[in-house]
N, C-alpha and C. Protein backbone atom coordinates (compact mmCIF):
# COMPACT_ATOMS: atom_id res chain seq x y z
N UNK A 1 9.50 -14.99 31.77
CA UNK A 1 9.59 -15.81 30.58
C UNK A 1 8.93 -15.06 29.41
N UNK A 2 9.62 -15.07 27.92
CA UNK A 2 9.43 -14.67 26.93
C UNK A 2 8.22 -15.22 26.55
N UNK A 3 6.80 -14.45 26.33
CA UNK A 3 5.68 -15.37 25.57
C UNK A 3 6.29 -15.70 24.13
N UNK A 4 5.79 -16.62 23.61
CA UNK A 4 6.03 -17.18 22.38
C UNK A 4 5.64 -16.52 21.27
N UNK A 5 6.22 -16.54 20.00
CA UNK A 5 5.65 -15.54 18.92
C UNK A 5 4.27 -16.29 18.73
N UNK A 6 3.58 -15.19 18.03
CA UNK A 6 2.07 -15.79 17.57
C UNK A 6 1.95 -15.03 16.08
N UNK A 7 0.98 -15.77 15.44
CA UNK A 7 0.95 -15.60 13.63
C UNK A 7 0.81 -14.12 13.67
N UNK A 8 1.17 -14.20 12.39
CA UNK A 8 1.23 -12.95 11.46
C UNK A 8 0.07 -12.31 10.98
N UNK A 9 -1.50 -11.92 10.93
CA UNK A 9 -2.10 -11.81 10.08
C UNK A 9 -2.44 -10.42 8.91
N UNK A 10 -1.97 -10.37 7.84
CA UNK A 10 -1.62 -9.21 6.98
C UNK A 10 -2.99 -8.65 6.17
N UNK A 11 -3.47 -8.01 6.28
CA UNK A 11 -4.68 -7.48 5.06
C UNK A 11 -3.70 -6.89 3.72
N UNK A 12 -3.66 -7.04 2.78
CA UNK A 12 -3.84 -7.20 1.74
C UNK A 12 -3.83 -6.24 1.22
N UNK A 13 -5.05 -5.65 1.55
CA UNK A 13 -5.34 -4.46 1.02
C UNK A 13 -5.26 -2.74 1.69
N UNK A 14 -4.73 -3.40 2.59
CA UNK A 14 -4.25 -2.00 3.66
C UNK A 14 -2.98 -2.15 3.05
N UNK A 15 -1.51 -2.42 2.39
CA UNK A 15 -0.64 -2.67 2.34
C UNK A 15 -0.72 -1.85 0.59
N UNK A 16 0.37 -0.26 0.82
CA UNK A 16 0.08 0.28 -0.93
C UNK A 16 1.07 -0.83 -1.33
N UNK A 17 0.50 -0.31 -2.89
CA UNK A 17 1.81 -0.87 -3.99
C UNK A 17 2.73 0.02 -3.82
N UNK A 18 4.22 0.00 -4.98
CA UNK A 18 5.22 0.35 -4.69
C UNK A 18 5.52 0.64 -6.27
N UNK A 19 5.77 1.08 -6.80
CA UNK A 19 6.28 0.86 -8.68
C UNK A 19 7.70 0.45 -8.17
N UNK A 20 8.31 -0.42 -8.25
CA UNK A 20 9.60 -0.79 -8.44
C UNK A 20 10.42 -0.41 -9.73
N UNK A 21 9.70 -0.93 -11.04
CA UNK A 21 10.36 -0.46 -12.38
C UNK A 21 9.09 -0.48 -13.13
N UNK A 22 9.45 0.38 -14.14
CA UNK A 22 8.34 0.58 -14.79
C UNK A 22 6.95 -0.52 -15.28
N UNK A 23 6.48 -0.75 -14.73
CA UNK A 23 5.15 -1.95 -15.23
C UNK A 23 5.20 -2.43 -14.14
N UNK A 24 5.96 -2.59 -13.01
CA UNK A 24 6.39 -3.87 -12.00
C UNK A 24 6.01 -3.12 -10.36
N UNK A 25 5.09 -3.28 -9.93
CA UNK A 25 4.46 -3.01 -8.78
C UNK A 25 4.95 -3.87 -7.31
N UNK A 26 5.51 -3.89 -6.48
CA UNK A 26 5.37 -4.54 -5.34
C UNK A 26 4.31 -4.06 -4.29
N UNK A 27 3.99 -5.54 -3.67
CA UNK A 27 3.41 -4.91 -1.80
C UNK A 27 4.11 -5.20 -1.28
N UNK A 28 4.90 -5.05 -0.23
CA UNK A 28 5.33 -5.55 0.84
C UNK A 28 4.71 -6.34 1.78
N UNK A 29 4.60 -7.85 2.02
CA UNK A 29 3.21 -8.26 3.05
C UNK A 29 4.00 -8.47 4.56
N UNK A 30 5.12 -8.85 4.36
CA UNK A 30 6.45 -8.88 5.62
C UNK A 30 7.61 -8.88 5.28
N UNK A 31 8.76 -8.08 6.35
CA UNK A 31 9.63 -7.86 5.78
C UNK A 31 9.90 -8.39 7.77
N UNK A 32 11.67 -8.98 7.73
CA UNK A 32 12.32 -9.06 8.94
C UNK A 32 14.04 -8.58 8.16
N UNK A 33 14.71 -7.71 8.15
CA UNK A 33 16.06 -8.02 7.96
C UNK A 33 16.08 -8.57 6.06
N UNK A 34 17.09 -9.02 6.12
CA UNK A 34 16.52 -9.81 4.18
C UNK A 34 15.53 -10.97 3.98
N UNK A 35 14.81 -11.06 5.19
CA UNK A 35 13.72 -11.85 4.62
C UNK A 35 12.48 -10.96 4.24
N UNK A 36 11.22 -11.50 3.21
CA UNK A 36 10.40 -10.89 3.26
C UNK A 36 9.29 -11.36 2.23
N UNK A 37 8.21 -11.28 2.22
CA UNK A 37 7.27 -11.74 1.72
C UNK A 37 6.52 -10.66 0.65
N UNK A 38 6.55 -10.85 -0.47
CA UNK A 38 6.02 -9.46 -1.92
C UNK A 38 5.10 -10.13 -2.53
N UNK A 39 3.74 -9.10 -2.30
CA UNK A 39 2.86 -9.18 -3.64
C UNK A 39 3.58 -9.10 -5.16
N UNK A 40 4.11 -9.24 -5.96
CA UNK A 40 4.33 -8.41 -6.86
C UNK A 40 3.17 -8.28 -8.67
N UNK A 41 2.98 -7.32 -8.91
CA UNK A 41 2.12 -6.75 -10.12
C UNK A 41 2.85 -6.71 -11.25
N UNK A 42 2.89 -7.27 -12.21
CA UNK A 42 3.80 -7.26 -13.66
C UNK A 42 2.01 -6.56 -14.30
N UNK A 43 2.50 -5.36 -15.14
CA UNK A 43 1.47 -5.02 -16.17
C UNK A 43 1.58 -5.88 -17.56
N UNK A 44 1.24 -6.11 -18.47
CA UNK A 44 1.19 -6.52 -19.98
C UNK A 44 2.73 -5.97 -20.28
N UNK A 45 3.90 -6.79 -20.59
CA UNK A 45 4.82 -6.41 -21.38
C UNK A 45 6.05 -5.53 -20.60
N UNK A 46 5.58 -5.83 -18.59
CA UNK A 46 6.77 -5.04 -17.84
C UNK A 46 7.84 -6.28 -18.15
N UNK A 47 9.31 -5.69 -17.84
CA UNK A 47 10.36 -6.04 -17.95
C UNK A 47 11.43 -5.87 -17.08
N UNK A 48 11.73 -6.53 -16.13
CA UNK A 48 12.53 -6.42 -15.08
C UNK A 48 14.56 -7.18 -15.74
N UNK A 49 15.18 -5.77 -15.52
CA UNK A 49 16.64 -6.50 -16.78
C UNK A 49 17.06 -7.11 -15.44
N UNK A 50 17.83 -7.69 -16.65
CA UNK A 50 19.25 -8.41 -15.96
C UNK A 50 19.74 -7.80 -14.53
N UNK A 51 19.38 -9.37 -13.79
CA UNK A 51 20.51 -9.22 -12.71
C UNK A 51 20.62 -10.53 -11.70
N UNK A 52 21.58 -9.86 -10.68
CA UNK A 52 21.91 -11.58 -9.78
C UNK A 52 21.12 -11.67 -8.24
N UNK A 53 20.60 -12.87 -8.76
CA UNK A 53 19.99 -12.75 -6.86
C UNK A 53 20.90 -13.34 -5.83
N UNK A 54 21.64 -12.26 -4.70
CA UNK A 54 22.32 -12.12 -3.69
C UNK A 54 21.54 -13.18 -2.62
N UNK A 55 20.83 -13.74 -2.72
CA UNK A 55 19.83 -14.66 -1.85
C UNK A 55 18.72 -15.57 -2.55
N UNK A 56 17.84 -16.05 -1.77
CA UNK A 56 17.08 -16.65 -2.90
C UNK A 56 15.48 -16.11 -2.78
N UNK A 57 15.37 -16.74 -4.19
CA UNK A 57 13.59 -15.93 -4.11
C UNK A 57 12.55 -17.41 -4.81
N UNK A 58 11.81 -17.45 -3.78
CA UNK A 58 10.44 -18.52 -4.70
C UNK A 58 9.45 -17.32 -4.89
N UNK A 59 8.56 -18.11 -6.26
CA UNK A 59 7.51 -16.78 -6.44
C UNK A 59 6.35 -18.43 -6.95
N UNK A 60 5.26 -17.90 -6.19
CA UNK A 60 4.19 -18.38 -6.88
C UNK A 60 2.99 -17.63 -7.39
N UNK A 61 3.17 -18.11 -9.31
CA UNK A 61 1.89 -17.48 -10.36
C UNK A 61 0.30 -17.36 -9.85
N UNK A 62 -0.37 -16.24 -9.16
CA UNK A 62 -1.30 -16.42 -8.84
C UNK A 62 -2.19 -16.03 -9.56
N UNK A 63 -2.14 -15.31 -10.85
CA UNK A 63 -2.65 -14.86 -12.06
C UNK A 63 -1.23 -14.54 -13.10
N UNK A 64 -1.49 -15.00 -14.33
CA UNK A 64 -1.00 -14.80 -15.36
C UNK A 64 0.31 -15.66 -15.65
N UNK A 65 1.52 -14.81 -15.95
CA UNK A 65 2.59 -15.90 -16.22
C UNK A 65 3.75 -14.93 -16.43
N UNK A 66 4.93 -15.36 -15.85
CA UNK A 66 6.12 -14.85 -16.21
C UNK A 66 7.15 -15.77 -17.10
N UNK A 67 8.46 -14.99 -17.24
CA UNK A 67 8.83 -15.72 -18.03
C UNK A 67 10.43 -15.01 -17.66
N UNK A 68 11.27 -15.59 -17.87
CA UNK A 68 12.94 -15.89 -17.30
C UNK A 68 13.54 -16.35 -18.59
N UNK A 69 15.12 -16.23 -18.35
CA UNK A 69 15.62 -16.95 -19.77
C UNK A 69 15.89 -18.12 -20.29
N UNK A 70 15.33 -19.20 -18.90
CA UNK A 70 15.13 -20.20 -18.53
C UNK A 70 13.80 -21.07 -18.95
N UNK A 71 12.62 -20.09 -19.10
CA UNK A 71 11.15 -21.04 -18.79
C UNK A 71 10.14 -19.93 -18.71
N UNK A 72 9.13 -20.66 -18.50
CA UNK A 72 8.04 -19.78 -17.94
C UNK A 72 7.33 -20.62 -17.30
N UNK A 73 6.92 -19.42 -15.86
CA UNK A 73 5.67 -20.21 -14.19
C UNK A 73 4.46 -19.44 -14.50
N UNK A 74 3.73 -20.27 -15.15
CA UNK A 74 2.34 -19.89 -15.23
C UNK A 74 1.41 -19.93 -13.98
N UNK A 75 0.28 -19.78 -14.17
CA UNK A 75 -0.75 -19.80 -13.04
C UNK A 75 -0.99 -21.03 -12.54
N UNK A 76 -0.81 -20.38 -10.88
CA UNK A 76 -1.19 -22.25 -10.24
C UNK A 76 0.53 -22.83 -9.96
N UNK A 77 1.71 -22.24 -10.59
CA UNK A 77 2.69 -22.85 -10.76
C UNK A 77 3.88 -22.44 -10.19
N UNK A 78 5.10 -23.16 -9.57
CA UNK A 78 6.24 -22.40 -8.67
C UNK A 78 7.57 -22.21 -9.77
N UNK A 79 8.12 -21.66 -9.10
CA UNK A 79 10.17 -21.22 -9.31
C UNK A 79 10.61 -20.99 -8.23
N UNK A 80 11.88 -21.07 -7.99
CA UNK A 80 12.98 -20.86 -7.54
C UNK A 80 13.99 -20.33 -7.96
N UNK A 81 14.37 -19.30 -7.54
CA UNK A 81 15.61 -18.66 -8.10
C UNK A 81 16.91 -18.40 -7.18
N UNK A 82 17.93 -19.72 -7.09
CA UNK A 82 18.64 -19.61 -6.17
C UNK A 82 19.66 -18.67 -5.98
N UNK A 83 20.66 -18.28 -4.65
CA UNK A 83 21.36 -17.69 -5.14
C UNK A 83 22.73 -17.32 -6.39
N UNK A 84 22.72 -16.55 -7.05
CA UNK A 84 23.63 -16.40 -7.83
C UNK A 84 22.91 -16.69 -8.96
N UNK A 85 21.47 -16.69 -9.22
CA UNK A 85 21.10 -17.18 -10.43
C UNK A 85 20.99 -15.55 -11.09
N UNK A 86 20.79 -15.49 -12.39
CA UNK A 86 21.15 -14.18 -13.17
C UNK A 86 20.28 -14.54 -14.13
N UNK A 87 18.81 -13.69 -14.35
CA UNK A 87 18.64 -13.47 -15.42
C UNK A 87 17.76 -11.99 -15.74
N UNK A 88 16.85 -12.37 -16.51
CA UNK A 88 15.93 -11.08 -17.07
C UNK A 88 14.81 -11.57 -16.65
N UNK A 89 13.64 -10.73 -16.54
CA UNK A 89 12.40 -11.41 -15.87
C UNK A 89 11.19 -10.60 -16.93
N UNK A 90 10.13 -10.75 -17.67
CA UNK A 90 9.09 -10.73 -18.49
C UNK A 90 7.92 -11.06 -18.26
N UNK A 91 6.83 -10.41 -18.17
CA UNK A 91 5.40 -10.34 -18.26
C UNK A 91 4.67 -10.54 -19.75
N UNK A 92 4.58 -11.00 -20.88
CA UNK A 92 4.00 -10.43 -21.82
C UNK A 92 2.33 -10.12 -21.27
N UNK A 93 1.55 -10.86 -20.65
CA UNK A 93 0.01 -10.66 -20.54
C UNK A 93 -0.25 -10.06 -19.22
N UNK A 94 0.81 -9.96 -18.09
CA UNK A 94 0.67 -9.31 -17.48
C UNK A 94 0.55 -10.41 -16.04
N UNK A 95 0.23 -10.38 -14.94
CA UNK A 95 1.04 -11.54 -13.69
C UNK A 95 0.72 -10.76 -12.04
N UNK A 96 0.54 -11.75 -11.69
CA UNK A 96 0.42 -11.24 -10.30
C UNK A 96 1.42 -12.87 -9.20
N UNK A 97 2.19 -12.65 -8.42
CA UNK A 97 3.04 -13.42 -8.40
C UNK A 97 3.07 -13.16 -6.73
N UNK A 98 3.32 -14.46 -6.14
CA UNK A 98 3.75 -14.32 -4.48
C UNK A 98 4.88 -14.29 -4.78
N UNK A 99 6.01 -13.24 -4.09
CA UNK A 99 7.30 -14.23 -3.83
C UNK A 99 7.85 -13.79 -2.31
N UNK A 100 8.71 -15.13 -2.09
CA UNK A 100 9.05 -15.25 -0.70
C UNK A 100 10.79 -15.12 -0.98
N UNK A 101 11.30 -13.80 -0.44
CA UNK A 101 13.19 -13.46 -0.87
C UNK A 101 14.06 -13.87 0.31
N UNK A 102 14.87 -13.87 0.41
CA UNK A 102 16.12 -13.96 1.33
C UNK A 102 17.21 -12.95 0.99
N UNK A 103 17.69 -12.17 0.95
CA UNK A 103 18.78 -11.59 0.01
C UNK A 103 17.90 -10.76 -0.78
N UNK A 104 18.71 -9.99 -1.64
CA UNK A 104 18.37 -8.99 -2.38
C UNK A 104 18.83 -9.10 -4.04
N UNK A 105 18.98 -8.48 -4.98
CA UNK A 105 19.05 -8.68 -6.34
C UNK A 105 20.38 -7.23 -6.71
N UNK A 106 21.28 -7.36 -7.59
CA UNK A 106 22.52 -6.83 -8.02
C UNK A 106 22.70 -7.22 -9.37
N UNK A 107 22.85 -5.73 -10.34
CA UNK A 107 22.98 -5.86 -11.55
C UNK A 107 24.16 -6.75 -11.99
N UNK A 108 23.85 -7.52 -13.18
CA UNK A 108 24.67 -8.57 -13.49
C UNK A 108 25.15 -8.02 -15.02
């Protein structure tokens, strides 16, 4: 008999960043297939363009605030970005953000 899975536990800080686009840092904290769990780092004024998410992504503000063409998720605060949603993504002060993906992202 198969033992049962048991938790995950990730340090943080053993895990590098990544520059994704210029200002915009990821960690990777878990990844299975298109699921996966990202630190991500916005500096003061990074800018992630236009595009479509192929899956979906929640991100929760754990410092600072982003901003979409939609709104802005400040600190303390959630989004959802389902699939097929399309926009631009903005830091002005700069952000530190959980997000949890399914799918991946395709220029729109």
């Amino acid at each position: 008999m198969t033992p049962p899975p048991t938790s995950l536990y990730v340090t943080a800080a053993d895990r590098p960043w990544q520059e994704r686009r210029p200002g915009v840092h990821w960690k990777i904290l878990w990844e299975e297939g298109e699921h996966k769990a990202v630190l991500m780092r916005y500096e003061p004024g990074a800018t992630i363009p236009r595009h479509r998410h192929t899956g979906n992504e929640q991100i929760f503000v754990l410092d600072g605030s982003v901003s979409d063409d939609t709104g802005t998720c400040t600190r303390g605060n959630y989004a959802r970005r389902p699939l097929g949603c399309v926009h631009r993504v903005w830091s002005r002060e700069g952000a530190l953000v959980l997000a949890v993906m399914t799918g991946g992202t395709e220029p729109a």
